[in-house]
C-alpha atoms as a PDB file:
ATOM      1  CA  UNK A   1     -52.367   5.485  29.641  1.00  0.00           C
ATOM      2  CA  UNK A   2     -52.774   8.547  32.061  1.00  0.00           C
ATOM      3  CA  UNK A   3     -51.696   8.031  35.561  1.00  0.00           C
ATOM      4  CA  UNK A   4     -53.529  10.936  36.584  1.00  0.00           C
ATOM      5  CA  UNK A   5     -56.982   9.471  35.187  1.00  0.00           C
ATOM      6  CA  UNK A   6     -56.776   5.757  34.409  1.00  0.00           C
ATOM      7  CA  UNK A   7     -56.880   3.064  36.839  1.00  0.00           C
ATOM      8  CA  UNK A   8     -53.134   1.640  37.445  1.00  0.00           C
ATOM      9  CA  UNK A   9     -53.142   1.980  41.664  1.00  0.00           C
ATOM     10  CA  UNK A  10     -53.812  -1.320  43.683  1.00  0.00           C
ATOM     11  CA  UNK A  11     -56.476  -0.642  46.637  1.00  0.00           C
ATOM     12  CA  UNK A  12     -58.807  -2.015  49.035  1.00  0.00           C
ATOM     13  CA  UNK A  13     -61.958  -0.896  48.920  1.00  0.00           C
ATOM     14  CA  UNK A  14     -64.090  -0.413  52.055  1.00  0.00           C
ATOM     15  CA  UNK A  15     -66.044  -3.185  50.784  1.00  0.00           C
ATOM     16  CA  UNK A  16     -62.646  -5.673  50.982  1.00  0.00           C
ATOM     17  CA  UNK A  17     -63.153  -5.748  47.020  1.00  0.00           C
ATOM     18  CA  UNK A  18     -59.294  -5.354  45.827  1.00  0.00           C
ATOM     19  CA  UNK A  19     -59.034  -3.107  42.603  1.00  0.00           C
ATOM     20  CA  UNK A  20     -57.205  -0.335  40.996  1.00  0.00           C
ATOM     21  CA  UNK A  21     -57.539   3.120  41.198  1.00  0.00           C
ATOM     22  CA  UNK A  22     -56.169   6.417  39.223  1.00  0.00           C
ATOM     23  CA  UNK A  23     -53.954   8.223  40.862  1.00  0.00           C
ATOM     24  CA  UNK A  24     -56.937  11.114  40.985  1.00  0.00           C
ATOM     25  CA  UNK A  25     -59.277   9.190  42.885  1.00  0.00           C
ATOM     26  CA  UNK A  26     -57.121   8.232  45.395  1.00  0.00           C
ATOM     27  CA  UNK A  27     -56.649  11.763  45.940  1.00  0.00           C
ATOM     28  CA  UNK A  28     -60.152  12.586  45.655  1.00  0.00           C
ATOM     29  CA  UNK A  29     -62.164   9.359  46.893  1.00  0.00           C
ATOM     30  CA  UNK A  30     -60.083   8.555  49.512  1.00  0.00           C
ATOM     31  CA  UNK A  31     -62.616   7.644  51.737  1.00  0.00           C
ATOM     32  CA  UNK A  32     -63.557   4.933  49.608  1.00  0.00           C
ATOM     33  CA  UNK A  33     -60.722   2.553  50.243  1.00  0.00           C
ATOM     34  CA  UNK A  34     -58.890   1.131  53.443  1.00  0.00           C
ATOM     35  CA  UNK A  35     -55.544   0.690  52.092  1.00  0.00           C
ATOM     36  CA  UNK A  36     -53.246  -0.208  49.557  1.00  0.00           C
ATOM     37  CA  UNK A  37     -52.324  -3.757  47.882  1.00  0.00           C
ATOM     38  CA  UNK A  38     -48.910  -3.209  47.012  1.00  0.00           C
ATOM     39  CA  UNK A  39     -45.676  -4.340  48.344  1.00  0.00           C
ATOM     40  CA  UNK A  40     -43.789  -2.822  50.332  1.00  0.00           C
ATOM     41  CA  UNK A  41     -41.762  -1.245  48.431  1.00  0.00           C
ATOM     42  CA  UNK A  42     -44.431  -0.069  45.577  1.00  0.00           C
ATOM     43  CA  UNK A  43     -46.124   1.060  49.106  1.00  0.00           C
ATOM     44  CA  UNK A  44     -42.543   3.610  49.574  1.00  0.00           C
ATOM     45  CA  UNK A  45     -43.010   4.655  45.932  1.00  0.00           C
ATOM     46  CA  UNK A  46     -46.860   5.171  45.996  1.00  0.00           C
ATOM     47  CA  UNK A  47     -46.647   7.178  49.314  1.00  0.00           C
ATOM     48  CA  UNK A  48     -44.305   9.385  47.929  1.00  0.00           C
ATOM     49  CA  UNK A  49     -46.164  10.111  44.654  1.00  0.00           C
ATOM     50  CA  UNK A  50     -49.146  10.850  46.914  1.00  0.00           C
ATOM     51  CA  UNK A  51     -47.042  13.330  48.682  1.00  0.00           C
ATOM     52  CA  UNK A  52     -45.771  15.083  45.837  1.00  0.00           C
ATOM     53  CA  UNK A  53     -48.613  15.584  43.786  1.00  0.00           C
ATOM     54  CA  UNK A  54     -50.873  16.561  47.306  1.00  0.00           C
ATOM     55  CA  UNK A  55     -48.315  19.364  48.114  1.00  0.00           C
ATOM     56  CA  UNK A  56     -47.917  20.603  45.029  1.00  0.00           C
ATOM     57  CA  UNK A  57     -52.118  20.699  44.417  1.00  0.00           C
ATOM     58  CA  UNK A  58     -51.472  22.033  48.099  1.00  0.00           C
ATOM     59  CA  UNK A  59     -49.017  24.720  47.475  1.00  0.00           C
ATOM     60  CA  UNK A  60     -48.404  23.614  51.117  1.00  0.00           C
ATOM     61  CA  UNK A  61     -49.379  22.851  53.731  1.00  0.00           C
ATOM     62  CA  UNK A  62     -47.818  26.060  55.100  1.00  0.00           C
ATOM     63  CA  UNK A  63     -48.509  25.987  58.900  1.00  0.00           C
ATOM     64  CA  UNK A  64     -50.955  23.665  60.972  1.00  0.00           C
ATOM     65  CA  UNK A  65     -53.967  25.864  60.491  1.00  0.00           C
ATOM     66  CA  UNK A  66     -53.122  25.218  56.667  1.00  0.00           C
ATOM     67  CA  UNK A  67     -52.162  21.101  57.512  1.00  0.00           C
ATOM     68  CA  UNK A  68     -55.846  20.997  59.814  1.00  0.00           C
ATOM     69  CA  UNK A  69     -57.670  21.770  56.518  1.00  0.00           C
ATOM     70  CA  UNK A  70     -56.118  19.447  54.383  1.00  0.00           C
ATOM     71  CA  UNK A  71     -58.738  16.798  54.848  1.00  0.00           C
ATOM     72  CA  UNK A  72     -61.292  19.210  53.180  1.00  0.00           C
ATOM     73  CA  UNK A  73     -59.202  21.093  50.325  1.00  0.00           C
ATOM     74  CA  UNK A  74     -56.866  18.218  49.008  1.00  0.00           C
ATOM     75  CA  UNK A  75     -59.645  16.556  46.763  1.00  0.00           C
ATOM     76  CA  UNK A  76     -60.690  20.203  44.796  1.00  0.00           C
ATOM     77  CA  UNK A  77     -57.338  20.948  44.505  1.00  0.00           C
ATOM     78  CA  UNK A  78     -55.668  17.522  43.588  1.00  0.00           C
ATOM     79  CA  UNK A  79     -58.348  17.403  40.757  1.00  0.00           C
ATOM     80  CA  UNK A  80     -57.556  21.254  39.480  1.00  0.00           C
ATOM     81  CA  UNK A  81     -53.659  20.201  39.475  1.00  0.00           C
ATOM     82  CA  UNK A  82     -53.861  16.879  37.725  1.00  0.00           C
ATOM     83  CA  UNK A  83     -56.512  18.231  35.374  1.00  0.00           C
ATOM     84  CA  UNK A  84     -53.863  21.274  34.830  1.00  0.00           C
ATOM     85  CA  UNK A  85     -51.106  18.406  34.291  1.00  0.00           C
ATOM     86  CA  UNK A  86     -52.830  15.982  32.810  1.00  0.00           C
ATOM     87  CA  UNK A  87     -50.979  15.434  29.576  1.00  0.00           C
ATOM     88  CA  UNK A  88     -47.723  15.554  32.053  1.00  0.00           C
ATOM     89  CA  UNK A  89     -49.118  12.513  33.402  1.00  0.00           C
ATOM     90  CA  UNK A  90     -49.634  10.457  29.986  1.00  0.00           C
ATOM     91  CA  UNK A  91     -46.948   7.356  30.410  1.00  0.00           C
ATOM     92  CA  UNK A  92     -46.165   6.905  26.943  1.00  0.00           C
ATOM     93  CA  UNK A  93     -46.692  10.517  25.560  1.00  0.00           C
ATOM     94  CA  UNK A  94     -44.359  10.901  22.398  1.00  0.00           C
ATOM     95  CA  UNK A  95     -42.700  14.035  23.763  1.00  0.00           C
ATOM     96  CA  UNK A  96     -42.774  13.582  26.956  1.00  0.00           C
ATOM     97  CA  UNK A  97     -43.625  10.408  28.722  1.00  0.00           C
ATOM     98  CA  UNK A  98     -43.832  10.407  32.713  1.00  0.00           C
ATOM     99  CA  UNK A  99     -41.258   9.547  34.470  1.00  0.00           C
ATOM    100  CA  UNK A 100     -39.293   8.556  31.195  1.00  0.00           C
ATOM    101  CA  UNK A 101     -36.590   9.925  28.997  1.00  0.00           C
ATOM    102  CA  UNK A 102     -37.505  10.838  25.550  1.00  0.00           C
ATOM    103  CA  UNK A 103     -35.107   9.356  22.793  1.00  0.00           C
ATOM    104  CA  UNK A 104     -33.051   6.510  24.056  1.00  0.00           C
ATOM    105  CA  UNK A 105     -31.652   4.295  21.547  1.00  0.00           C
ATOM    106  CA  UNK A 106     -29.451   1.583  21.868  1.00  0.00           C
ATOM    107  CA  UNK A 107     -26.078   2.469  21.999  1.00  0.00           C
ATOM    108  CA  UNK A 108     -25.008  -0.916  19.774  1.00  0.00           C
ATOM    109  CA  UNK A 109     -27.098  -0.631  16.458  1.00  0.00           C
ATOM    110  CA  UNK A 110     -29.905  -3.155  16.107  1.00  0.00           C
ATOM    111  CA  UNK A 111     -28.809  -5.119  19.389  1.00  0.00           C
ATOM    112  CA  UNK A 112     -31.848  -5.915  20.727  1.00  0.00           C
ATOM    113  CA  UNK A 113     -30.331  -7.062  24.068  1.00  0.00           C
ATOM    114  CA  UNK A 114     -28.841  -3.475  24.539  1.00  0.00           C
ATOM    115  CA  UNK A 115     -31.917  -2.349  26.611  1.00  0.00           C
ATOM    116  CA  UNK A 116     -32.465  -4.072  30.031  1.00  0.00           C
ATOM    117  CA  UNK A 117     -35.825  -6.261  29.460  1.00  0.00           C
ATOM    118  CA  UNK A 118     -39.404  -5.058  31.117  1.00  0.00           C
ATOM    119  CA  UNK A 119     -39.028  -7.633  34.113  1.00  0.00           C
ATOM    120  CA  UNK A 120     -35.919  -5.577  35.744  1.00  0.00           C
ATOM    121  CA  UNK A 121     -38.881  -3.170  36.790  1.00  0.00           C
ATOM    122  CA  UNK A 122     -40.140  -5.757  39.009  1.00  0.00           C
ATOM    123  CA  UNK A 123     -38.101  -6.449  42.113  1.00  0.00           C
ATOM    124  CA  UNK A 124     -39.531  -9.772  43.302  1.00  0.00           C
ATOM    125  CA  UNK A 125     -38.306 -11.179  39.966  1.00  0.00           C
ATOM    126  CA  UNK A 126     -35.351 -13.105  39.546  1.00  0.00           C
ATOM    127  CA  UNK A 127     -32.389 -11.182  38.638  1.00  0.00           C
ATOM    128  CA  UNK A 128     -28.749 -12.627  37.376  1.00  0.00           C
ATOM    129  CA  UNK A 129     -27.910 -15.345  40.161  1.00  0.00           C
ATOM    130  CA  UNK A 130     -30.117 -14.230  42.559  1.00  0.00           C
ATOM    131  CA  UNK A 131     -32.785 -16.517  41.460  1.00  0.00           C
ATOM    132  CA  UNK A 132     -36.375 -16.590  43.393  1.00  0.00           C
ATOM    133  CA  UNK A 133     -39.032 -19.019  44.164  1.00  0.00           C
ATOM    134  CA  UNK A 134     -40.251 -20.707  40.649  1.00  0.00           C
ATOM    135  CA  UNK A 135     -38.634 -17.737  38.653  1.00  0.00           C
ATOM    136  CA  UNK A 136     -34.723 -18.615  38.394  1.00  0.00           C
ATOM    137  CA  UNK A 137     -34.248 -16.546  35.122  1.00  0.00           C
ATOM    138  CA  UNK A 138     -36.960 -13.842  35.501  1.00  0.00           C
ATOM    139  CA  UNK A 139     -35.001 -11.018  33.732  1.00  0.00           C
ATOM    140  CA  UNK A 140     -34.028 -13.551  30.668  1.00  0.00           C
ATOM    141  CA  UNK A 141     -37.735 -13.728  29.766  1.00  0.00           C
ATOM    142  CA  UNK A 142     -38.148 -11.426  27.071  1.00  0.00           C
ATOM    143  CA  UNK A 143     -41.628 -12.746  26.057  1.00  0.00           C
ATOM    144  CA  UNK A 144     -43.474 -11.556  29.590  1.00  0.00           C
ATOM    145  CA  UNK A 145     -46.495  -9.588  29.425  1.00  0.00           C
ATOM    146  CA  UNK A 146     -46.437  -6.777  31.833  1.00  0.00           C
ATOM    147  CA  UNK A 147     -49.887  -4.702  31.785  1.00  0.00           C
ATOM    148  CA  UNK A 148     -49.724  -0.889  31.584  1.00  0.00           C
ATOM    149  CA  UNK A 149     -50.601  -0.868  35.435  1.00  0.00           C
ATOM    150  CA  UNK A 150     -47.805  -2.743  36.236  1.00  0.00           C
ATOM    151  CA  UNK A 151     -45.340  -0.728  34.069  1.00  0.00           C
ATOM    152  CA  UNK A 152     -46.308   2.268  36.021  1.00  0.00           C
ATOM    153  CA  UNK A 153     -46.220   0.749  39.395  1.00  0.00           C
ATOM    154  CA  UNK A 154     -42.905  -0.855  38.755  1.00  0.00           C
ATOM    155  CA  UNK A 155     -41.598   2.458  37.157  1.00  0.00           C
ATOM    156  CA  UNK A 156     -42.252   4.519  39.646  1.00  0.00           C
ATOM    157  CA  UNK A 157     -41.150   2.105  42.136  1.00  0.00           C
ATOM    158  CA  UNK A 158     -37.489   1.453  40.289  1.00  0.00           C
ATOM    159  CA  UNK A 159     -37.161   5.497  40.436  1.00  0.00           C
ATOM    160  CA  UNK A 160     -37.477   5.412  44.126  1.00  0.00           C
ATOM    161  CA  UNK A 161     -35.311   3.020  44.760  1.00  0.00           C
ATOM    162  CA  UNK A 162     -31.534   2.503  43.708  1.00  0.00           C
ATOM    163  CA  UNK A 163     -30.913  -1.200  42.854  1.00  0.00           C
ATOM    164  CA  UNK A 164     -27.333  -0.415  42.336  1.00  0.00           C
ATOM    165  CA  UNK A 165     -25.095  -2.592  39.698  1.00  0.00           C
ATOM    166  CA  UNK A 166     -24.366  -2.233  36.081  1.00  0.00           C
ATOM    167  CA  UNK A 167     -27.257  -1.087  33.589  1.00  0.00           C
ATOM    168  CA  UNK A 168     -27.504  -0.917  30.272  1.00  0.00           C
ATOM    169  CA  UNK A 169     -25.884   2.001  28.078  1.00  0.00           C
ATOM    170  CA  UNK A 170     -28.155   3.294  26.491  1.00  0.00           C
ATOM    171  CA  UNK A 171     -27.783   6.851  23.656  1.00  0.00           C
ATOM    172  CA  UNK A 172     -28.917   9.844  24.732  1.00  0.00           C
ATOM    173  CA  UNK A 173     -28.847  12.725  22.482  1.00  0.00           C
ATOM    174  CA  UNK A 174     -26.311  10.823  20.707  1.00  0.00           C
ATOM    175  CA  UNK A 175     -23.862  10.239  23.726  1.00  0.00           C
ATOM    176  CA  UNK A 176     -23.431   6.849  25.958  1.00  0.00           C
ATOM    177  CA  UNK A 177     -24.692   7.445  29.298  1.00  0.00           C
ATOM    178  CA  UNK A 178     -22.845   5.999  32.501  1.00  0.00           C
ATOM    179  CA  UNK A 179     -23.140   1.905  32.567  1.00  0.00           C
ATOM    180  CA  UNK A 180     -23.837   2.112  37.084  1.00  0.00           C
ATOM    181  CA  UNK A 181     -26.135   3.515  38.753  1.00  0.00           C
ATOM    182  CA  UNK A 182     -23.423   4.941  41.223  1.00  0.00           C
ATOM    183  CA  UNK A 183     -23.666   8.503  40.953  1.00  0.00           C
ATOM    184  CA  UNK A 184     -19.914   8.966  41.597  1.00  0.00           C
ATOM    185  CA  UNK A 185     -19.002   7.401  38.426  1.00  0.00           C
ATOM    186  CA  UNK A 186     -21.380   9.732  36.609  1.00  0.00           C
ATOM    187  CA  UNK A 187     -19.239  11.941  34.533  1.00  0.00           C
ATOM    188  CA  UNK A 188     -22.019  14.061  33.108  1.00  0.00           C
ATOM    189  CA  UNK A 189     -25.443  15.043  34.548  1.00  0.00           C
ATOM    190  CA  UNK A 190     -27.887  13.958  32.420  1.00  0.00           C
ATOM    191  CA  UNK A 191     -30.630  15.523  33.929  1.00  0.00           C
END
């Protein structure tokens, strides 16, 4: 799946019709939807994406003559950028998926409850004790079916937000990386 290309982005479309976008046609089509239908917090993660990708198609804004014209150049140049970037975009590219770490194995051999399970991506789900509506062991589930739309969504959502607590040690390279998300106790960059 390419985030640049594929649909994966909840919106509203002028029409009130709810649907997903790619991340390019926001950027491009804009005028064709009214908003987003996310929560909140996917909302946070989207808008920043948006940002990111608009300013670096952008090289700018550098002043407000530049910012007054962004209306009219953003869709040419989003398109030239994520067409440039494309395969940078591809979420499970063998060398380099986005957003992702190449090469993570589990740091117990064949443990298959070393790696945090799919669900921890989505925040609404239960998690530990703190159980939710109809969902009191959301994260012990390892049978859920998450589509690739929500894997991206909930991906780029966990890397905007710190949720704190232990995680799971994973390998890198060969080495154990920190077991909490506090970036005090990190004794290494791994970055």
């Amino acid at each position: 799946m390419n985030v640049g290309f594929d649909p994966w982005i909840p919106v509203v479309t002028v029409a009130g019709e709810r649907k997903l976008a790619s991340l390019c046609s926001v950027l491009t089509e804009g005028e064709k939807f009214v908003d987003l239908a996310v929560r909140p917090h996917e909302r946070v993660a989207l808008m920043r994406l948006f940002l990111c990708v608009s300013h670096a198609a952008l090289d700018g804004p550098k002043d407000y003559d530049e910012w007054c014209e962004v209306p009219k150049r953003l869709p040419d140049a989003a398109l030239k950028y994520l067409m440039k970037w494309k395969e940078h975009f591809e979420l499970f590219h063998k060398e380099r998926p986005w957003l992702q770490v190449v090469g993570l194995k589990s740091a117990k051999e064949n443990d298959g409850n070393a790696f945090t399970p799919l669900a921890k991506l989505d925040f609404s789900l239960a998690s530990g004790a703190a159980s939710t509506l109809f969902d009191h062991q959301g994260t012990q589930n390892w049978d859920r079916c998450f589509d690739h739309s929500q894997q991206a969504l909930g991906l780029i959502s966990m890397q905007n937000f710190s949720t704190c607590g232990l995680l799971s040690r994973p390998l890198w390279n060969g080495e154990a990386t920190a077991d909490s998300a506090n970036s005090k106790l990190h004794s290494k960059k791994y970055y």
